[in-house]
Protein backbone atom coordinates (compact mmCIF):
# COMPACT_ATOMS: atom_id res chain seq x y z
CA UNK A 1 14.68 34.42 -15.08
CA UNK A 2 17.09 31.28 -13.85
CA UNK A 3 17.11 31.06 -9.73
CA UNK A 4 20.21 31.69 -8.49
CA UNK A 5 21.52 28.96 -7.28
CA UNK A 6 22.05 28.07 -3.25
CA UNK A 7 24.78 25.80 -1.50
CA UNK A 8 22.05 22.90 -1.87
CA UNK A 9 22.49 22.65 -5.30
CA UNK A 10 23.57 19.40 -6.14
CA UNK A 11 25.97 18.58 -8.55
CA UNK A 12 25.59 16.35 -11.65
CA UNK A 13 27.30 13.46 -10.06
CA UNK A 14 25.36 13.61 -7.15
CA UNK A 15 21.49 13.70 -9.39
CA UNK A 16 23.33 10.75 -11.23
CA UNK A 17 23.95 8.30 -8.08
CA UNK A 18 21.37 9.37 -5.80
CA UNK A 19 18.57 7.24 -7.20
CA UNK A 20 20.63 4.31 -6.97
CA UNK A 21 21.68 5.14 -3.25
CA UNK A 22 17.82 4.84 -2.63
CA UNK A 23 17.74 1.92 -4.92
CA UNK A 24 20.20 0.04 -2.47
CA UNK A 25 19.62 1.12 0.61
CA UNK A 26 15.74 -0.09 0.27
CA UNK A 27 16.99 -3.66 -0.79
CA UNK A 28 19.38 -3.36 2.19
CA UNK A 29 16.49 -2.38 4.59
CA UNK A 30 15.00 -5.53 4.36
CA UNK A 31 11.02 -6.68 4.02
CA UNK A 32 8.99 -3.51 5.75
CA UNK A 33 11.67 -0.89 3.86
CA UNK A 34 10.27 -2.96 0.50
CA UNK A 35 7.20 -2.74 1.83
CA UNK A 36 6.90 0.70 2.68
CA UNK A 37 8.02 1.69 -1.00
CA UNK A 38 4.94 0.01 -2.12
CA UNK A 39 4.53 0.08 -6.43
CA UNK A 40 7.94 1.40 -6.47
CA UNK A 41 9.40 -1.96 -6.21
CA UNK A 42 6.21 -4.18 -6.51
CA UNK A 43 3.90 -2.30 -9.49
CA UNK A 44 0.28 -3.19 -9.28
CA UNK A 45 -1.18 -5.03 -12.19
CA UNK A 46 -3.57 -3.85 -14.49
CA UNK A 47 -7.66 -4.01 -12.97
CA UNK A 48 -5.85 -5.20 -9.40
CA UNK A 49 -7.54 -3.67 -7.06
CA UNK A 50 -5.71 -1.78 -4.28
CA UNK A 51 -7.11 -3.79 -1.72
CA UNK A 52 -5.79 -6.54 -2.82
CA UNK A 53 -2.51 -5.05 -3.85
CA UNK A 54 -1.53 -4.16 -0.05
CA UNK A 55 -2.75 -7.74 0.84
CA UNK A 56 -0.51 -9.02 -1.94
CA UNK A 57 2.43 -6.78 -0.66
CA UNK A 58 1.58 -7.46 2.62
CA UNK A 59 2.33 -10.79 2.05
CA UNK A 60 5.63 -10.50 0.14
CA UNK A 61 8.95 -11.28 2.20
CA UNK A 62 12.24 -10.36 0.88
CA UNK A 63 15.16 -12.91 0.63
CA UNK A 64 17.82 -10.60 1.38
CA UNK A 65 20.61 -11.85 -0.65
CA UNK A 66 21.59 -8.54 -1.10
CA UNK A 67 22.58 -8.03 2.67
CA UNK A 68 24.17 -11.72 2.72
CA UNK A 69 26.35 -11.37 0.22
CA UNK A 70 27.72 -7.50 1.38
CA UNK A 71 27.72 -9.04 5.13
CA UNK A 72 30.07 -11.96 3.33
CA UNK A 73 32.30 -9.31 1.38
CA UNK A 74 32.82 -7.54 4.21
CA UNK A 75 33.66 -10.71 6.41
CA UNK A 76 37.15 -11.44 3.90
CA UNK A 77 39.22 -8.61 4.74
CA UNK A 78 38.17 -7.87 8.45
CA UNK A 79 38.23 -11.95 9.27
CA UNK A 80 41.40 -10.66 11.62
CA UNK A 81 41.58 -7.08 13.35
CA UNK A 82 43.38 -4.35 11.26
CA UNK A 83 46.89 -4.42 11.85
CA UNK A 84 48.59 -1.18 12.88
CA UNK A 85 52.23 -1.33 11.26
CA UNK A 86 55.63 -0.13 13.29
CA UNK A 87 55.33 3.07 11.52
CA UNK A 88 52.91 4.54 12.65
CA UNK A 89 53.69 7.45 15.16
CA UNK A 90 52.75 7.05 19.13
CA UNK A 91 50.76 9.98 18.30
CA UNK A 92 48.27 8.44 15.95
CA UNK A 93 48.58 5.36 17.57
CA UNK A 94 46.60 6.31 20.42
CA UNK A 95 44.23 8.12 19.13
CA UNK A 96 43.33 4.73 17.30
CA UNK A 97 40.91 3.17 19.99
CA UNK A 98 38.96 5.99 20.12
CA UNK A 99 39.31 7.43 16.79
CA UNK A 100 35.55 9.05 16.16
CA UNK A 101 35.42 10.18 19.70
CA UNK A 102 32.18 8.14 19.45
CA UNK A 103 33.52 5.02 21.15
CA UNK A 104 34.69 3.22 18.29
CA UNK A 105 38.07 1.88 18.00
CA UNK A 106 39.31 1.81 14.14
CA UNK A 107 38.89 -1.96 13.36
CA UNK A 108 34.92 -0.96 14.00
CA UNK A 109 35.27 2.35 12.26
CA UNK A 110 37.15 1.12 8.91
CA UNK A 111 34.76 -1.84 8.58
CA UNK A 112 31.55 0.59 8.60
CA UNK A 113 33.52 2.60 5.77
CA UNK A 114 34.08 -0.34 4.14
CA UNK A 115 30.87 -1.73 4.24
CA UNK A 116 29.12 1.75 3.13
CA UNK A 117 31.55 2.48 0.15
CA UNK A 118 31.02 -1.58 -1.21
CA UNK A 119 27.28 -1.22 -0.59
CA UNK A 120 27.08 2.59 -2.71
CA UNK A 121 30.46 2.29 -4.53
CA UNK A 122 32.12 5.29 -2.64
CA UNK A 123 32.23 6.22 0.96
CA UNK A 124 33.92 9.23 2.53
CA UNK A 125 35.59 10.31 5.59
CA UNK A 126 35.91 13.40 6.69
CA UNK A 127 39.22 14.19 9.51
CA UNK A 128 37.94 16.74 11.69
CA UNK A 129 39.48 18.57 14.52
CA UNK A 130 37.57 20.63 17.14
CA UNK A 131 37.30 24.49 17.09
CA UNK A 132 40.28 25.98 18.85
CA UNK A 133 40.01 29.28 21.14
CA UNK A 134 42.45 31.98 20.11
CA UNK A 135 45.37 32.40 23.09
CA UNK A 136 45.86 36.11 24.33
CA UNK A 137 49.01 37.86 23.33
CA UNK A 138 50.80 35.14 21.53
CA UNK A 139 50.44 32.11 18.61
CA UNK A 140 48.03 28.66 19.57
CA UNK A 141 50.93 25.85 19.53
CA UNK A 142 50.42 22.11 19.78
CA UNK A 143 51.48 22.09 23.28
CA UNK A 144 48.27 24.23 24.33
CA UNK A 145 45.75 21.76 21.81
CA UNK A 146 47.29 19.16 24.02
CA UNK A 147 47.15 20.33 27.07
CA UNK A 148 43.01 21.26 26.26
CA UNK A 149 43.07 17.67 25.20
CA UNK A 150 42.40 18.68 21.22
CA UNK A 151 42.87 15.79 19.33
CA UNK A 152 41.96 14.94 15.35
CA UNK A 153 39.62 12.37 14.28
CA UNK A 154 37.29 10.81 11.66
CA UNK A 155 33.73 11.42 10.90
CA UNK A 156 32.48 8.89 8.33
CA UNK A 157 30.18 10.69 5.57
CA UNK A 158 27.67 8.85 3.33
CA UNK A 159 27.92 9.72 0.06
CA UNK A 160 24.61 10.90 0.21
CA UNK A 161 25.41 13.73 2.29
CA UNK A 162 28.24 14.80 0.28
CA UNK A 163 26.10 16.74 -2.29
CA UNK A 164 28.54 18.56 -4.39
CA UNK A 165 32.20 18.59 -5.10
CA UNK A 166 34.62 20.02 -8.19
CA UNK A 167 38.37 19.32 -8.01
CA UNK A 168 41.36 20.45 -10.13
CA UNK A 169 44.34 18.75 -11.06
CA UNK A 170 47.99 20.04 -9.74
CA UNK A 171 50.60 18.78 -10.87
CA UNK A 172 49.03 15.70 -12.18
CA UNK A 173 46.92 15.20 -9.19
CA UNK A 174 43.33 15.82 -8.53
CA UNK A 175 43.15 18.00 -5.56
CA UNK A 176 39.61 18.83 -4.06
CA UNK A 177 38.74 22.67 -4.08
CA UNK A 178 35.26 22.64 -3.09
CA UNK A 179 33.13 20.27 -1.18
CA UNK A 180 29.81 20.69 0.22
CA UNK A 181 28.01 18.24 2.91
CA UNK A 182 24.37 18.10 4.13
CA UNK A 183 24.04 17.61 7.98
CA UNK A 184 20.89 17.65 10.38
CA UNK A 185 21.62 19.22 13.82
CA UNK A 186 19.04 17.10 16.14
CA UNK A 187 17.96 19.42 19.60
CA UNK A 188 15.68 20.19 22.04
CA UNK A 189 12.56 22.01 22.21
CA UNK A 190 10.88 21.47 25.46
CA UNK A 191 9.79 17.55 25.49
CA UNK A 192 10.56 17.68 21.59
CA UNK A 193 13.49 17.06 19.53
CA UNK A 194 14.36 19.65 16.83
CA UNK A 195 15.78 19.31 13.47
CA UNK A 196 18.09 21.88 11.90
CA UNK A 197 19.49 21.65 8.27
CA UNK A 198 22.99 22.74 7.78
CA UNK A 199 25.22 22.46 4.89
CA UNK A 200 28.75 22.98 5.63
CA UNK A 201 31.42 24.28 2.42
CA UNK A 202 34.88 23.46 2.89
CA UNK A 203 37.27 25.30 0.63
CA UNK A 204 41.31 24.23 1.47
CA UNK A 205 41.73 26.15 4.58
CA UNK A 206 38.22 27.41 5.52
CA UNK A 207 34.72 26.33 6.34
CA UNK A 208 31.29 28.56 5.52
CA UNK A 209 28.33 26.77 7.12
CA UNK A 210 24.77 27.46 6.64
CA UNK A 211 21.54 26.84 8.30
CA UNK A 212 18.47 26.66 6.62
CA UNK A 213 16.00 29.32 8.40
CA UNK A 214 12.68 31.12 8.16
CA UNK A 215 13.19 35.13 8.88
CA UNK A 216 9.96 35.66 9.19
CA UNK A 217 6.29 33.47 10.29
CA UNK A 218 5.39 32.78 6.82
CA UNK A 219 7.74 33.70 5.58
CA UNK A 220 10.22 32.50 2.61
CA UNK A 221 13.03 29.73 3.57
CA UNK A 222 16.23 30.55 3.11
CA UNK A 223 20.03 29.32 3.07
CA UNK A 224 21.40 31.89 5.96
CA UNK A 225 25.62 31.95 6.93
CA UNK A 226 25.71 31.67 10.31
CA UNK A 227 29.52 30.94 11.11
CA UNK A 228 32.71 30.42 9.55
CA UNK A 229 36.42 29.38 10.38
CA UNK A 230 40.01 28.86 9.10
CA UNK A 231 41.27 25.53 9.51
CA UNK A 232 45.31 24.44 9.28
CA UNK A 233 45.28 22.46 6.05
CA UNK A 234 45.98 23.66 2.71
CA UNK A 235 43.66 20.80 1.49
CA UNK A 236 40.29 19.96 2.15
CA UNK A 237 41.07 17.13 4.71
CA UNK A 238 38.06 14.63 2.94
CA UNK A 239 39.33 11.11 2.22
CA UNK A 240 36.78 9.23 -0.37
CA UNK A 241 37.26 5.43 -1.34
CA UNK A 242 36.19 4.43 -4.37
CA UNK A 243 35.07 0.47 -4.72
CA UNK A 244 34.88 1.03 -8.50
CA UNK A 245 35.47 4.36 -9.72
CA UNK A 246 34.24 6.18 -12.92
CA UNK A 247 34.71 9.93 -12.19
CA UNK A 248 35.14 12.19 -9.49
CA UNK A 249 32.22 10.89 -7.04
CA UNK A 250 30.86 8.59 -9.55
CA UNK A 251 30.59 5.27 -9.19
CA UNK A 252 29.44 1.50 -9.80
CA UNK A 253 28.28 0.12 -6.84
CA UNK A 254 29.18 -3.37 -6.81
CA UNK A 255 25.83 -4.55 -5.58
CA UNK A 256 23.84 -2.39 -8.17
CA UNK A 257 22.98 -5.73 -10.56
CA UNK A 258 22.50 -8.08 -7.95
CA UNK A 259 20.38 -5.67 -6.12
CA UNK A 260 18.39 -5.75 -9.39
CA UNK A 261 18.02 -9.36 -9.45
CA UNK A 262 17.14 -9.26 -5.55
CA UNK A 263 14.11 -6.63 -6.74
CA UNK A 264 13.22 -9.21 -9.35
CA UNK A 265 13.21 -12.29 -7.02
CA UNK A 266 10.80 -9.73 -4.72
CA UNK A 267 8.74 -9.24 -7.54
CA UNK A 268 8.52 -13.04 -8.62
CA UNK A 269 8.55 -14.55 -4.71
CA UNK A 270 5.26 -12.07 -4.19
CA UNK A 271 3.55 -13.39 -8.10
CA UNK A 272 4.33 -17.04 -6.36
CA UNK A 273 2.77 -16.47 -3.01
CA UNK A 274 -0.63 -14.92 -4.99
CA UNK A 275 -0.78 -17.55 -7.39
CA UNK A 276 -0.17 -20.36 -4.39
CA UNK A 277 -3.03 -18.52 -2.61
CA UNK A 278 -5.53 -19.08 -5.78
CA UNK A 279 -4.42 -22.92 -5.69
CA UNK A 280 -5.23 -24.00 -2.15
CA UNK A 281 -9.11 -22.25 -2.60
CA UNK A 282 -10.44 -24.35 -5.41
CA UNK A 283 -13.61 -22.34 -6.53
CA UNK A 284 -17.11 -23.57 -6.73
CA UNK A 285 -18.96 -23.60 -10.06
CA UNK A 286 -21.92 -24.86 -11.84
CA UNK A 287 -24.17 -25.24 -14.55
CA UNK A 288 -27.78 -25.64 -15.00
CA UNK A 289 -28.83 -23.73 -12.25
CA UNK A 290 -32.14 -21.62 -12.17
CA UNK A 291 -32.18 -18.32 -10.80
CA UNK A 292 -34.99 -19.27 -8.01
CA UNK A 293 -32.79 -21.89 -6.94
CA UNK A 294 -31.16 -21.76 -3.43
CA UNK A 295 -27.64 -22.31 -2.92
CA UNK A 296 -26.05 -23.44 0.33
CA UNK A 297 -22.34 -24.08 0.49
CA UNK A 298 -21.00 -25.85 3.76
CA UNK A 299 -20.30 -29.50 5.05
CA UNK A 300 -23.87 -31.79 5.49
CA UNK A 301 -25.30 -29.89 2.67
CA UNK A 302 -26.87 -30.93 -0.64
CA UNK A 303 -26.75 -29.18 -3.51
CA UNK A 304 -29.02 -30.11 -6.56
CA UNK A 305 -30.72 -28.70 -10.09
CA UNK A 306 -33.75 -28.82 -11.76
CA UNK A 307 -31.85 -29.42 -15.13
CA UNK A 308 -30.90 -32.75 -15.92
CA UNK A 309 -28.07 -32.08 -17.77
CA UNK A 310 -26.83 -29.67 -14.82
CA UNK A 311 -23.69 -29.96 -12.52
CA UNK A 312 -21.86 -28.39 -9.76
CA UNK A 313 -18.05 -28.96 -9.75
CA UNK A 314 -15.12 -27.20 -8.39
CA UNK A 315 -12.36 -25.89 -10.52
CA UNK A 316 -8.89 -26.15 -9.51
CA UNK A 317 -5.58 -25.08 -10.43
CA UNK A 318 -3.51 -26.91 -12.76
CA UNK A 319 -0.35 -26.27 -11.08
CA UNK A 320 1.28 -25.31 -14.44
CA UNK A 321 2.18 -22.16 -13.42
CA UNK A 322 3.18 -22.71 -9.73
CA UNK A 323 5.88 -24.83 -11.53
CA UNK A 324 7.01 -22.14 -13.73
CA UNK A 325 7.11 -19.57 -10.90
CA UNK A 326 9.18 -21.52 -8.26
CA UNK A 327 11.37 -22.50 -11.11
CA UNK A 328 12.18 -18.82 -12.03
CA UNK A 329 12.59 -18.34 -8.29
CA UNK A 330 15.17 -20.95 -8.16
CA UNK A 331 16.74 -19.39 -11.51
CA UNK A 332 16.74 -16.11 -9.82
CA UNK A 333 18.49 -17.12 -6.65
CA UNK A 334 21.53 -19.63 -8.72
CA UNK A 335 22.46 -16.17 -10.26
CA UNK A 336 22.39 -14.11 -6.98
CA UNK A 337 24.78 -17.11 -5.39
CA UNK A 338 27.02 -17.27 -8.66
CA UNK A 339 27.14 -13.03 -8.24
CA UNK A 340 28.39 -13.07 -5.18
CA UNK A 341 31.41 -16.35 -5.84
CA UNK A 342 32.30 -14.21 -9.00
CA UNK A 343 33.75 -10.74 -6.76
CA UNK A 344 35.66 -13.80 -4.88
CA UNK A 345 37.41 -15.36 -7.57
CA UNK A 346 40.73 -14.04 -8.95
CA UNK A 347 41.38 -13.08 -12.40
CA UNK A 348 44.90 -12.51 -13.94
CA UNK A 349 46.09 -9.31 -14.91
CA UNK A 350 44.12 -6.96 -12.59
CA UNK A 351 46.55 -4.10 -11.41
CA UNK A 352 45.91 -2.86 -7.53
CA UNK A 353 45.96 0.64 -6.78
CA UNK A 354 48.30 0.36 -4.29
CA UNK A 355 52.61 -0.07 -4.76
CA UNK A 356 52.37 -2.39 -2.01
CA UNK A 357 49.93 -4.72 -3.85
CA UNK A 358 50.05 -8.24 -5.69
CA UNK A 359 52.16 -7.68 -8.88
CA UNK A 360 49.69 -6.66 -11.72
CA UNK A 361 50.24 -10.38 -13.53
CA UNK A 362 49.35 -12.39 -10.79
CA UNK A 363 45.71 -12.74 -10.43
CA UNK A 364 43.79 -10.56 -7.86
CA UNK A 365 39.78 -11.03 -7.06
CA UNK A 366 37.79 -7.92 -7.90
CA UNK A 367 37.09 -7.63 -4.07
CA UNK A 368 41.06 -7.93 -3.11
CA UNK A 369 41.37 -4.88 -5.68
CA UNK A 370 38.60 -3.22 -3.87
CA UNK A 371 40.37 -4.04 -0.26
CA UNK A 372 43.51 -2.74 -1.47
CA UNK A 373 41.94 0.74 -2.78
CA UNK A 374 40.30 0.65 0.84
CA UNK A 375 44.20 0.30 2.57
CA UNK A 376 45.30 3.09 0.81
CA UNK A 377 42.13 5.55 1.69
CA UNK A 378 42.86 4.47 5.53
CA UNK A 379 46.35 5.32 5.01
CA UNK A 380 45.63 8.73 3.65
CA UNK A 381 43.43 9.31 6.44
CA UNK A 382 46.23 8.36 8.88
CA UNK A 383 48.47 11.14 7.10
CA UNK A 384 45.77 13.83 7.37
CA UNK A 385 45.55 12.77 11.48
CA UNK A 386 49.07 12.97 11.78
CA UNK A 387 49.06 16.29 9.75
CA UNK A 388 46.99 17.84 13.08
CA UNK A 389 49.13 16.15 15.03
CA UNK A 390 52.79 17.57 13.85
CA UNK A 391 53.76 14.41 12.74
CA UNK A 392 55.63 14.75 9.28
CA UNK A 393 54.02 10.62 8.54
CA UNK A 394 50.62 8.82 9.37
CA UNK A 395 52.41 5.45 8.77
CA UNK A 396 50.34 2.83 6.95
CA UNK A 397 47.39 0.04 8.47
CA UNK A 398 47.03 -3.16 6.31
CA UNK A 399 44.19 -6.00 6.11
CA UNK A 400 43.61 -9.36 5.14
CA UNK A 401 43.91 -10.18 1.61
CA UNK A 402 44.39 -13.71 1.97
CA UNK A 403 41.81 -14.40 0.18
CA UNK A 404 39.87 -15.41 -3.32
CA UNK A 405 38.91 -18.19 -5.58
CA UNK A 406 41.18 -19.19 -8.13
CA UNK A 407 39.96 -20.24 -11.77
CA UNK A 408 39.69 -23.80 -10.88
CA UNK A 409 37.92 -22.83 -7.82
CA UNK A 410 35.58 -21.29 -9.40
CA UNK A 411 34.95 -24.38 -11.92
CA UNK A 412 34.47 -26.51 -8.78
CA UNK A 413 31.60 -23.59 -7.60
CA UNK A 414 29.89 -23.95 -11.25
CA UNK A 415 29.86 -27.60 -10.50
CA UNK A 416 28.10 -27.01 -6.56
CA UNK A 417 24.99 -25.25 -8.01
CA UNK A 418 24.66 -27.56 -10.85
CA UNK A 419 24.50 -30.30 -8.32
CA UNK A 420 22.84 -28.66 -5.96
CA UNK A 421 19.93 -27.15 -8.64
CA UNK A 422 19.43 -30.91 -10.14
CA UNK A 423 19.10 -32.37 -6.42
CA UNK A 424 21.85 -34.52 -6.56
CA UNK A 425 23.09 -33.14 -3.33
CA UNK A 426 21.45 -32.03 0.00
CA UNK A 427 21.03 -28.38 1.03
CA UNK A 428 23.65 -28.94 4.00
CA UNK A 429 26.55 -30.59 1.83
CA UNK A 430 26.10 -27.49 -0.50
CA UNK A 431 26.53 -24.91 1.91
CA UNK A 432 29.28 -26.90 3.62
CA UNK A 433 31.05 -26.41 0.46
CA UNK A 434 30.80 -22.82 -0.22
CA UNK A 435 32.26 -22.25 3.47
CA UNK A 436 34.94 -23.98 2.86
CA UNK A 437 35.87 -22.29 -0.11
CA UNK A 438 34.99 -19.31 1.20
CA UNK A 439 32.04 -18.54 -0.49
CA UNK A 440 30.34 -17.77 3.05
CA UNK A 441 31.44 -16.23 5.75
CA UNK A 442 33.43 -18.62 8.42
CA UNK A 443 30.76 -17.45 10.81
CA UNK A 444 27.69 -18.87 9.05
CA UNK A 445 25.60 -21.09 11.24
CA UNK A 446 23.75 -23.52 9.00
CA UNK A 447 21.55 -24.60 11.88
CA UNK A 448 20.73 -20.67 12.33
CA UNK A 449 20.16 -20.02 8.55
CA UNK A 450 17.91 -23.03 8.45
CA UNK A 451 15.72 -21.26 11.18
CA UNK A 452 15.90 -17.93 9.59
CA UNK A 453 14.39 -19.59 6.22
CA UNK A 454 11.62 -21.38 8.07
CA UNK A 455 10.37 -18.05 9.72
CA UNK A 456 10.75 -16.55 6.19
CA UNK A 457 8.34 -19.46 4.34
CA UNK A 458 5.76 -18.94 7.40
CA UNK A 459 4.83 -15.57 5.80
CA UNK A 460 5.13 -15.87 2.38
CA UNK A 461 3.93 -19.60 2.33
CA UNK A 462 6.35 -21.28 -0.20
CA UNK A 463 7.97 -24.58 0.04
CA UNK A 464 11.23 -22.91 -0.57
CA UNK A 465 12.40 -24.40 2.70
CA UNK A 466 11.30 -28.00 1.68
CA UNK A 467 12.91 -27.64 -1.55
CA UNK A 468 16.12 -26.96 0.07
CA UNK A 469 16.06 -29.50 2.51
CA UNK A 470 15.76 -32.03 -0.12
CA UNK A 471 12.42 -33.23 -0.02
CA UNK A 472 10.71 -34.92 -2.97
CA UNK A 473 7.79 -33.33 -4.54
């Protein structure tokens, strides 16, 4: 007999993208995230044994051009605050430099959105309003939320929290008609935090929540309702942007290939660093020897056989394939650089999602297209705020999109990393270049990154640094 199923049934969407969440968000966590995932991301090879596996993973250090390149996406359109346009009522104006009730004014706000939804491919936020007390003898009105100090505001979702949704189209639109999002509830218990599982379902107009509880010691877990509540929306008030959208929570995440190549480079840099290992300890050999013959290894000794034909010798690496490692290495990280130029460099004929956008002929980068789709999401969240707030407009918010490669600038890019991966320039001149055309963020400090790469190479042991400084072999 088929369980029935519970509100934590996911949907098909959500089974499809949640691997790749994890995917990313262990590139994105850097060396000891890699690290803790162990053979997920670094398999052990055949007859390796698992001591020397961890020492071989402890060893491993991940270049995180994964993080770089999102921290440099990001960087374009929030280079100047958002700007808040004239239209936008007094109302929702002020509710703008606090607008999570979590501190965080909505320049920091929309750039964590932004960041999440490039980094997975969607991102959601939610606009919330608090529970409202019922008033004796007569309707709630405005005047009494504001005079309790009620006020909307955002809650940014992950997608991974948002773990089922189904929407139906009106009138040419798709309107959402059921959404349901995973939340843990963290308390007290004496000197110990507590963690409770809730699930909340939103259906246009009311909210269900459940808790996840064990009736009995021992006894089964189960899904229990343990509140519900109307709500004044005849929508589910849930704004999702989409970087590049597929379906209705589906999505490819911009990162997802170069994430792949970062994995790669993780799994070559770690080959590299075990093979460099095997060079520098030459091992000792010989032939001739006699099983009653003593063997002493260390400085002032002799070592000698009874054969005449016999030998001791030490055999070293040839070097052959530390060349053919860093050289993959260096292949690895020209594609990671060229990834991230090509979401900077405009191509014609792209059409914006938003009315307000570049005309669809004129050429728009794929991450101008994505800032654009962001505008519009913000926008829509301003209208559900100013929905709480009477207002019959949110007004609109808008962001730098000054910026992109064109065609030739790209060219000119294609050029840099030839030079650069023949040596005909230095490491400095190259980077100097991709700042100015944008290619890094205006805030990268060579002198900084320089630093950062040196403290990398002192625990994997490659010459990566040396490389890129220019030295000679």
């Amino acid at each position: 007999m088929k369980q029935q199923a519970g509100p934590d049934t996911v949907s098909t969407a959500y089974a499809h993208m949640a691997p790749l969440w994890d995917k990313i968000s262990s590139v994105l966590g850097g060396t000891e995230v890699m690290r803790a995932s162990g053979t997920l991301y670094l398999p052990q090879h055949e007859r390796e044994s698992s001591t020397a596996y961890d020492e071989r993973l402890g060893r491993t250090v991940l270049i995180n051009t994964t993080e770089q390149t999102l921290n440099s996406w990001v960087g374009r359109p929030f280079s100047s605050p958002v700007q808040v346009n004239d239209n936008v009522p007094e109302s929702v104006r002020g509710l703008l430099g606090d607008v999570d009730l979590q501190g965080n004014d909505l320049d920091v706000f929309a750039r964590n959105w932004f960041r999440d939804g490039l980094a997975k491919g969607f991102s959601h936020v939610l606009v919330d309003y608090p529970m409202r007390e019922e008033v004796d003898g007569r309707e709630r009105t405005l005047a009494d939320d504001r005079a309790e100090n009620l006020r909307p505001y955002m809650v940014h979702v992950p997608p991974e929290n948002v773990i089922f949704a189904h929407a139906e189209m009106v009138n040419g639109v798709e309107v959402l008609t059921h959404v349901r999002i995973m939340e843990t509830v963290v308390g007290r218990e004496g000197f110990e935090e507590s963690f409770t599982e809730r699930i909340r379902v939103y259906e246009p107009g009311m909210v269900e929540v459940y808790e996840k509880q064990q009736r009995s010691k021992g006894g089964k877990v189960e899904w229990v309702p343990v509140e519900s509540y109307s709500y004044d929306m005849p929508y589910i008030p849930l704004v999702t942007f989409y970087a590049q959208r597929s379906g209705l929570m589906l999505a490819k995440p911009p990162l997802l290939d170069l994430v792949n190549m970062n994995i790669s480079h993780w799994q070559s840099q770690s080959d590299q660093t075990a093979v460099l290992t095997v060079a520098r300890f030459p091992m000792l050999a010989s032939s001739g020897m006699m099983d009653d013959d003593e063997v002493v290894v260390g400085p002032n000794q002799w070592l000698a056989t009874r054969d005449p034909a016999g030998r001791v010798y030490y055999v070293e690496h040839s070097g052959k394939a530390i060349a053919s490692g860093r050289a993959d290495l260096l292949d690895l990280e020209e594609k990671m650089a060229k990834y991230g130029a090509e979401f900077l460099t405009k191509k014609p004929g792209r059409q914006t999602a938003t009315a307000r956008a570049l005309d669809s002929a004129e050429a728009v980068s794929p991450l101008q297209d994505m800032v654009h789709r962001f505008i519009d999401s913000m926008n829509l969240a301003l209208a559900y705020m100013a929905h709480w707030e009477g207002e019959e407009s949110g007004g609109t918010v808008d962001l730098d999109t000054d910026f992109g490669l064109s065609g030739s600038d790209s060219g000119a890019l294609g050029a840099l990393h030839e030079a650069r991966r023949n040596r005909d320039i230095s490491r400095e001149a190259y980077l100097r270049e991709l700042q100015r055309y944008n290619v890094l963020d205006r805030s990268f400090d060579l002198a900084e990154d320089s630093e950062l790469l040196r403290d990398e190479d002192a625990f994997s042991g490659m010459s990566s640094v040396d490389l890129m400084d220019g030295e000679e072999e």
